[in-house]
N, C-alpha and C. Protein backbone atom coordinates (compact mmCIF):
# COMPACT_ATOMS: atom_id res chain seq x y z
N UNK A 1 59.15 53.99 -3.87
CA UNK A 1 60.32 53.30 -3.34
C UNK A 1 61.60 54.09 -3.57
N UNK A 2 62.30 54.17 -2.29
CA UNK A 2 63.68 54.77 -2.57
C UNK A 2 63.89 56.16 -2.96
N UNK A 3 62.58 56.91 -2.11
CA UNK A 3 62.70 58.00 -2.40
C UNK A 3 63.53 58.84 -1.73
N UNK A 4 64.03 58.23 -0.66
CA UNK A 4 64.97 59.38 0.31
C UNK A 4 66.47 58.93 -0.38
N UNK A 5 66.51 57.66 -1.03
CA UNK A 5 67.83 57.83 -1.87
C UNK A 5 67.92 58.73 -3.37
N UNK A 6 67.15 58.43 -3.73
CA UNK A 6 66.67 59.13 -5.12
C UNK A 6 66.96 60.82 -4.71
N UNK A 7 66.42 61.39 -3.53
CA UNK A 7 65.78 62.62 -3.84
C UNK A 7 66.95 63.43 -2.59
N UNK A 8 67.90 62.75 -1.68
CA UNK A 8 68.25 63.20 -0.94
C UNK A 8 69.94 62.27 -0.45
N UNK A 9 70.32 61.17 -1.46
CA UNK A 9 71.25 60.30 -1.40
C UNK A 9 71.42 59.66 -0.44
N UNK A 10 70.26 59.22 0.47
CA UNK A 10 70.09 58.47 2.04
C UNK A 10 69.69 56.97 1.33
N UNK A 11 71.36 55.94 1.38
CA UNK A 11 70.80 54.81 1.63
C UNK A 11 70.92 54.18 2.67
N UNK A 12 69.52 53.52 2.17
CA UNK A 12 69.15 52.34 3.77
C UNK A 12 67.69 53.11 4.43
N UNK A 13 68.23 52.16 5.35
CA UNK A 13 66.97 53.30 6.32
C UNK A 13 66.97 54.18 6.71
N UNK A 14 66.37 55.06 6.52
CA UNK A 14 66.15 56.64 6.49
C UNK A 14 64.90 57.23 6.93
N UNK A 15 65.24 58.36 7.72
CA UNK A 15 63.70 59.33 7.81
C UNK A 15 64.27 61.28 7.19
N UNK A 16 63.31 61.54 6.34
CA UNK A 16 63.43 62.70 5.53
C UNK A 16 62.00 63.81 6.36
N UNK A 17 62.65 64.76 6.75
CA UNK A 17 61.14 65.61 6.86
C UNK A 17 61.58 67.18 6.40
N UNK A 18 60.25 67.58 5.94
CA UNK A 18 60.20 69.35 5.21
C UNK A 18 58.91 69.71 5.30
N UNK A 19 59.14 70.70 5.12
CA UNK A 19 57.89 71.63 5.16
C UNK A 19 57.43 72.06 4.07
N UNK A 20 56.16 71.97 3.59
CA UNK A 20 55.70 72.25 2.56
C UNK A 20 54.13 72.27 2.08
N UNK A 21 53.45 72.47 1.05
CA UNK A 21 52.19 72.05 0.25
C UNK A 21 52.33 70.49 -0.08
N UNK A 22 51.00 70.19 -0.02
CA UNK A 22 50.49 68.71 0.07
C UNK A 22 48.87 68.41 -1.02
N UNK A 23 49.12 67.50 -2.20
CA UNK A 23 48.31 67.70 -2.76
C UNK A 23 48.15 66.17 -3.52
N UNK A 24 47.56 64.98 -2.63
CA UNK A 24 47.90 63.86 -2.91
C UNK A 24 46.30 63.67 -4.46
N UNK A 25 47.19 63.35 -5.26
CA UNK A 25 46.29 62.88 -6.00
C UNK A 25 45.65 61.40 -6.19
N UNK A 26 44.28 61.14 -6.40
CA UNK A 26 43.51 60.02 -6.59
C UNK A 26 44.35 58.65 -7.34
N UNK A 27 45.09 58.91 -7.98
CA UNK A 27 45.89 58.10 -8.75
C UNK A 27 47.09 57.21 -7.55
N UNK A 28 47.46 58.29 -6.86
CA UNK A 28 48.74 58.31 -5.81
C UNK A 28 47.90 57.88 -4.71
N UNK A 29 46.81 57.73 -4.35
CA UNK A 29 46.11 57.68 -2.81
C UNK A 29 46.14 56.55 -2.91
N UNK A 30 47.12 55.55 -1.38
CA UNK A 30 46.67 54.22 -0.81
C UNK A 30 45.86 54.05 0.21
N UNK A 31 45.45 54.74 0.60
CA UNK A 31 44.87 54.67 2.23
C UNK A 31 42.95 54.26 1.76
N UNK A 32 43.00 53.00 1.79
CA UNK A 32 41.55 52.58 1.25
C UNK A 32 40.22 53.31 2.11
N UNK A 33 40.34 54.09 3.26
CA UNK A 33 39.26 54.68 3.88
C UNK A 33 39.39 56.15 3.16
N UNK A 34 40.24 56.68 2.84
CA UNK A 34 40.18 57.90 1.79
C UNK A 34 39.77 57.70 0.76
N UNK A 35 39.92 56.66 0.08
CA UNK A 35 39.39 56.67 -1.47
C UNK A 35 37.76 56.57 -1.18
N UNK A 36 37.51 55.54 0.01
CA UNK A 36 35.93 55.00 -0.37
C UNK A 36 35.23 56.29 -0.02
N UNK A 37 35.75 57.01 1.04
CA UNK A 37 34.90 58.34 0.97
C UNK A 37 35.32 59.32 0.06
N UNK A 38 36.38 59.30 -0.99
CA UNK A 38 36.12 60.31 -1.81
C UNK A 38 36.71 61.60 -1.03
N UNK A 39 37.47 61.42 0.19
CA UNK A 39 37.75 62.50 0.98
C UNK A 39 39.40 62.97 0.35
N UNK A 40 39.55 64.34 -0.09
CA UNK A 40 40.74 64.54 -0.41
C UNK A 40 41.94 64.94 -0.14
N UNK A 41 43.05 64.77 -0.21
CA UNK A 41 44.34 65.10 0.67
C UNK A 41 44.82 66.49 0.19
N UNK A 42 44.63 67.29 0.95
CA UNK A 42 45.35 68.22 0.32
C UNK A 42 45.62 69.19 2.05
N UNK A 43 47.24 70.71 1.46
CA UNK A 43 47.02 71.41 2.37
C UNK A 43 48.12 72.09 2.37
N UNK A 44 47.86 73.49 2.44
CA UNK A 44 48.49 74.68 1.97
C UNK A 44 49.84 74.71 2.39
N UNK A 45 50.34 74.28 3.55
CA UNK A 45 51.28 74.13 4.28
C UNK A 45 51.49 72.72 5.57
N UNK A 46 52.29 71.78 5.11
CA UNK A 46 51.91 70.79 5.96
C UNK A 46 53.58 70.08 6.40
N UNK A 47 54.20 69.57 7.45
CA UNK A 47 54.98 69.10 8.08
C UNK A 47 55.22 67.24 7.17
N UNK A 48 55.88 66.73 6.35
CA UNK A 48 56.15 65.92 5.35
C UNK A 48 57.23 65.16 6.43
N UNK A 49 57.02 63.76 6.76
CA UNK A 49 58.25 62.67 7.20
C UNK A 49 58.01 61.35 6.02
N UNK A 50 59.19 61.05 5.14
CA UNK A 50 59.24 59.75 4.52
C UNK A 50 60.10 59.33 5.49
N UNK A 51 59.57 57.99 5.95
CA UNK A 51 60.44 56.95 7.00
C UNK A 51 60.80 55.82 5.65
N UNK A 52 62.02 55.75 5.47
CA UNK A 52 62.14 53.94 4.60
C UNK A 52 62.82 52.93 5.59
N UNK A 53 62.68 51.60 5.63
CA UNK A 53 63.09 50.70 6.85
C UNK A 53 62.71 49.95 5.61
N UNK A 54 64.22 49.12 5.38
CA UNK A 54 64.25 48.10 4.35
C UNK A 54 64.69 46.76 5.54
N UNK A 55 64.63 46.25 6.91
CA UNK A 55 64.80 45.61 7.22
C UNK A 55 63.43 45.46 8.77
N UNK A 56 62.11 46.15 8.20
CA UNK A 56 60.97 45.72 8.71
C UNK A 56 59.88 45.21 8.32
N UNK A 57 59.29 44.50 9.30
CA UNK A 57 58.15 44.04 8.50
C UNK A 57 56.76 44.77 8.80
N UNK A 58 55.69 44.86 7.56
CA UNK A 58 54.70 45.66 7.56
C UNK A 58 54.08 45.68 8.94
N UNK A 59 54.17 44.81 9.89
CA UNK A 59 53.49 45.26 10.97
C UNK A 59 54.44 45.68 12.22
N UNK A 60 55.38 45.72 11.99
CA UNK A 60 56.42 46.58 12.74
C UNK A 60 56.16 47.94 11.97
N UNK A 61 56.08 48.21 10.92
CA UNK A 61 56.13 49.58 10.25
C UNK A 61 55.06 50.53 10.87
N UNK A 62 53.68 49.68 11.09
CA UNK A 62 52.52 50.12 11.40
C UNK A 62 52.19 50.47 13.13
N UNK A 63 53.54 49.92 13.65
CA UNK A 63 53.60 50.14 15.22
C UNK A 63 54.51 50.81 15.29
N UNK A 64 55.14 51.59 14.97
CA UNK A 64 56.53 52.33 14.05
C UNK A 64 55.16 53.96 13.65
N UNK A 65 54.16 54.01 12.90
CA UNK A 65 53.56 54.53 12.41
C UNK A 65 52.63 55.34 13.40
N UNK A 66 52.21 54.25 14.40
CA UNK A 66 51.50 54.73 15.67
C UNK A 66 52.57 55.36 16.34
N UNK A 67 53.33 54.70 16.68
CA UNK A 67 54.62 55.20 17.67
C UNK A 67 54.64 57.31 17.27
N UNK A 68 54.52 57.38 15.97
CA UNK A 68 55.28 58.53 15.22
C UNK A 68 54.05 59.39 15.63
N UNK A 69 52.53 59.11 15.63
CA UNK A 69 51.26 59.88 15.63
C UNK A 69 51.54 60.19 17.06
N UNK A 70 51.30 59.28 17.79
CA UNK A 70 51.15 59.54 19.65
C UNK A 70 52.98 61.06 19.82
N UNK A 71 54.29 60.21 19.09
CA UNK A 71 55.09 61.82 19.18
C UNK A 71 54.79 62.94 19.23
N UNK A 72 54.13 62.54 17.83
CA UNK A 72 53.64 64.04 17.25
C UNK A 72 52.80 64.99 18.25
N UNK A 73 51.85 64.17 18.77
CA UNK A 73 51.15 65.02 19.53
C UNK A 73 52.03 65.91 20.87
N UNK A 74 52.77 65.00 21.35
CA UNK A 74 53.26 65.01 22.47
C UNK A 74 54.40 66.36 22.29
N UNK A 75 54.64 66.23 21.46
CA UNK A 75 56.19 67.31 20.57
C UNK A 75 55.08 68.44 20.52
N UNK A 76 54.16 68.64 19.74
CA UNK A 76 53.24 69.53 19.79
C UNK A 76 52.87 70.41 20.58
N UNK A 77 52.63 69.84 21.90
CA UNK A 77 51.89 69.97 23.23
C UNK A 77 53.15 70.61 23.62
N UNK A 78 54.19 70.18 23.93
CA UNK A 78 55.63 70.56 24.40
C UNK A 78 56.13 71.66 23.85
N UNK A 79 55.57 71.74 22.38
CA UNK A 79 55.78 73.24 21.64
C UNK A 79 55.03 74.49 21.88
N UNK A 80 53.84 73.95 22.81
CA UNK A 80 53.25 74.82 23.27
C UNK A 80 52.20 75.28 21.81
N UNK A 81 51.95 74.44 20.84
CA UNK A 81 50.99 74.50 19.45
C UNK A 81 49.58 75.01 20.17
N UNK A 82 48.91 76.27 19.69
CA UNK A 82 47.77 76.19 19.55
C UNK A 82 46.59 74.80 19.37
N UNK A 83 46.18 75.11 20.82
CA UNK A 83 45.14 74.07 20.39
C UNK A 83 45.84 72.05 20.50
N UNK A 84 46.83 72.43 20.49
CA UNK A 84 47.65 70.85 20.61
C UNK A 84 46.60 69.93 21.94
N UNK A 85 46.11 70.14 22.81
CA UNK A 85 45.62 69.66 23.91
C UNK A 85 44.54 68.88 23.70
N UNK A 86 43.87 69.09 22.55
CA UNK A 86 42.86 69.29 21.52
C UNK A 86 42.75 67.79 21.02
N UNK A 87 43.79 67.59 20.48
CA UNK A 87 44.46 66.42 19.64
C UNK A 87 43.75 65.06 20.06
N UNK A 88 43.41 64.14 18.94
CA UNK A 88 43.22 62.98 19.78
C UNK A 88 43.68 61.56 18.82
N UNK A 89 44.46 60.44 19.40
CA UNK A 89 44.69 59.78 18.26
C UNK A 89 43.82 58.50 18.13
N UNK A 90 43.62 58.24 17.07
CA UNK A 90 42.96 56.96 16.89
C UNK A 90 43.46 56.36 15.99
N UNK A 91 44.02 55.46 16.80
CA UNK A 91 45.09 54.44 15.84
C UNK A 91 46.24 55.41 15.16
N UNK A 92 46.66 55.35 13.98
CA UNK A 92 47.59 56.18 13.55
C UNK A 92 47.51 57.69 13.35
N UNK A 93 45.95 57.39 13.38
CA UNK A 93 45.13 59.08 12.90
C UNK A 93 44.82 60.35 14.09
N UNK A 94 45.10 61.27 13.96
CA UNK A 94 45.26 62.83 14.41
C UNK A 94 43.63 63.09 14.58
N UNK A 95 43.22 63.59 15.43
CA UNK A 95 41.79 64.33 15.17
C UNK A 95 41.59 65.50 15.56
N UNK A 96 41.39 66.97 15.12
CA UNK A 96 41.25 67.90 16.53
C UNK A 96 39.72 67.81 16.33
N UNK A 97 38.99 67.57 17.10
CA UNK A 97 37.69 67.74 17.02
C UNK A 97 37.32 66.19 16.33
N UNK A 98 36.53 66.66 15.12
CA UNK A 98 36.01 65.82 13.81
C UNK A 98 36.94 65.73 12.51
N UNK A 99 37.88 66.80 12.74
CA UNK A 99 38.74 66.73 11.44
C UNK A 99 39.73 66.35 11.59
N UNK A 100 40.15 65.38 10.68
CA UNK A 100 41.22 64.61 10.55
C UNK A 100 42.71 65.62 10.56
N UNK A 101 43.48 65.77 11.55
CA UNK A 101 44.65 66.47 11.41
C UNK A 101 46.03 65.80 10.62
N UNK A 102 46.10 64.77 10.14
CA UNK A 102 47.22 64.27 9.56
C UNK A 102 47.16 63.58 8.62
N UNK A 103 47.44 62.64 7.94
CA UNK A 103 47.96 62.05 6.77
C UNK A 103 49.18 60.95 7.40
N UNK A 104 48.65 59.55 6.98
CA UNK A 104 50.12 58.34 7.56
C UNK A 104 49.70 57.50 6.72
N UNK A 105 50.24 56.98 6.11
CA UNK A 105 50.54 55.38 5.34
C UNK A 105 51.36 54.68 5.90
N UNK A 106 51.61 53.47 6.34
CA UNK A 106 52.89 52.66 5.97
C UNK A 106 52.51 51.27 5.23
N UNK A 107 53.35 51.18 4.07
CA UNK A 107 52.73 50.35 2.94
C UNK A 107 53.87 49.78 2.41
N UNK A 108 54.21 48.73 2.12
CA UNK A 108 55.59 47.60 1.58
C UNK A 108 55.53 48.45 0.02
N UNK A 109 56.55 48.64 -0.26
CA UNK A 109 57.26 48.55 -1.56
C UNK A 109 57.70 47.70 -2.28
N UNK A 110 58.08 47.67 -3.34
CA UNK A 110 58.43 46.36 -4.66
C UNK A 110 59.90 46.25 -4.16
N UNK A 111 60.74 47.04 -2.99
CA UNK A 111 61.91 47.23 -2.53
C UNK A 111 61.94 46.34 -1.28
């Protein structure tokens, strides 16, 4: 909670993105279809958006969440990305092929 104020002085609603390494640990993982398979988050270099919206509700967040996957692709494709054409979404989730291309939560805070 309140990490784009904490880490970047954005209050309210906010979206933060960077580029970087990604290395979600078991402790930190909410996404209950990652834990039950034991499948792990990680990745050498990966594209990072924290969205905070302190005046939505979890299932606006989650159509908010889709909204951001179907972009992505589309921004991609428009960038002319290797392989972007490729892409396929299911529900919030990225696929090229069989492998999962992304990483999305949206999950209520104690905020």
């Amino acid at each position: 909670p309140l990490t784009n104020y904490l880490e970047c002085g954005l209050l309210g609603n906010s979206i933060v993105a960077w580029r970087g390494p990604c290395a979600v640990t078991w402790e930190h993982m909410i996404d209950g279809e990652d834990l039950r398979a034991q499948s792990p988050i990680a990745a050498d270099m990966m594209v990072h958006f924290v969205i905070e919206l302190f005046d939505f509700s979890l299932k606006a967040a989650v159509v908010l969440q889709r909204l951001m996957a179907e972009m992505s692709v589309r921004a991609l494709c428009e960038l002319g990305a290797s392989r972007a054409t490729e892409l396929k979404r299911r529900g919030d989730d990225l696929y090229l092929g069989e492998r999962k291309f992304n990483i999305s939560i949206a999950t209520k805070s104690n905020n």
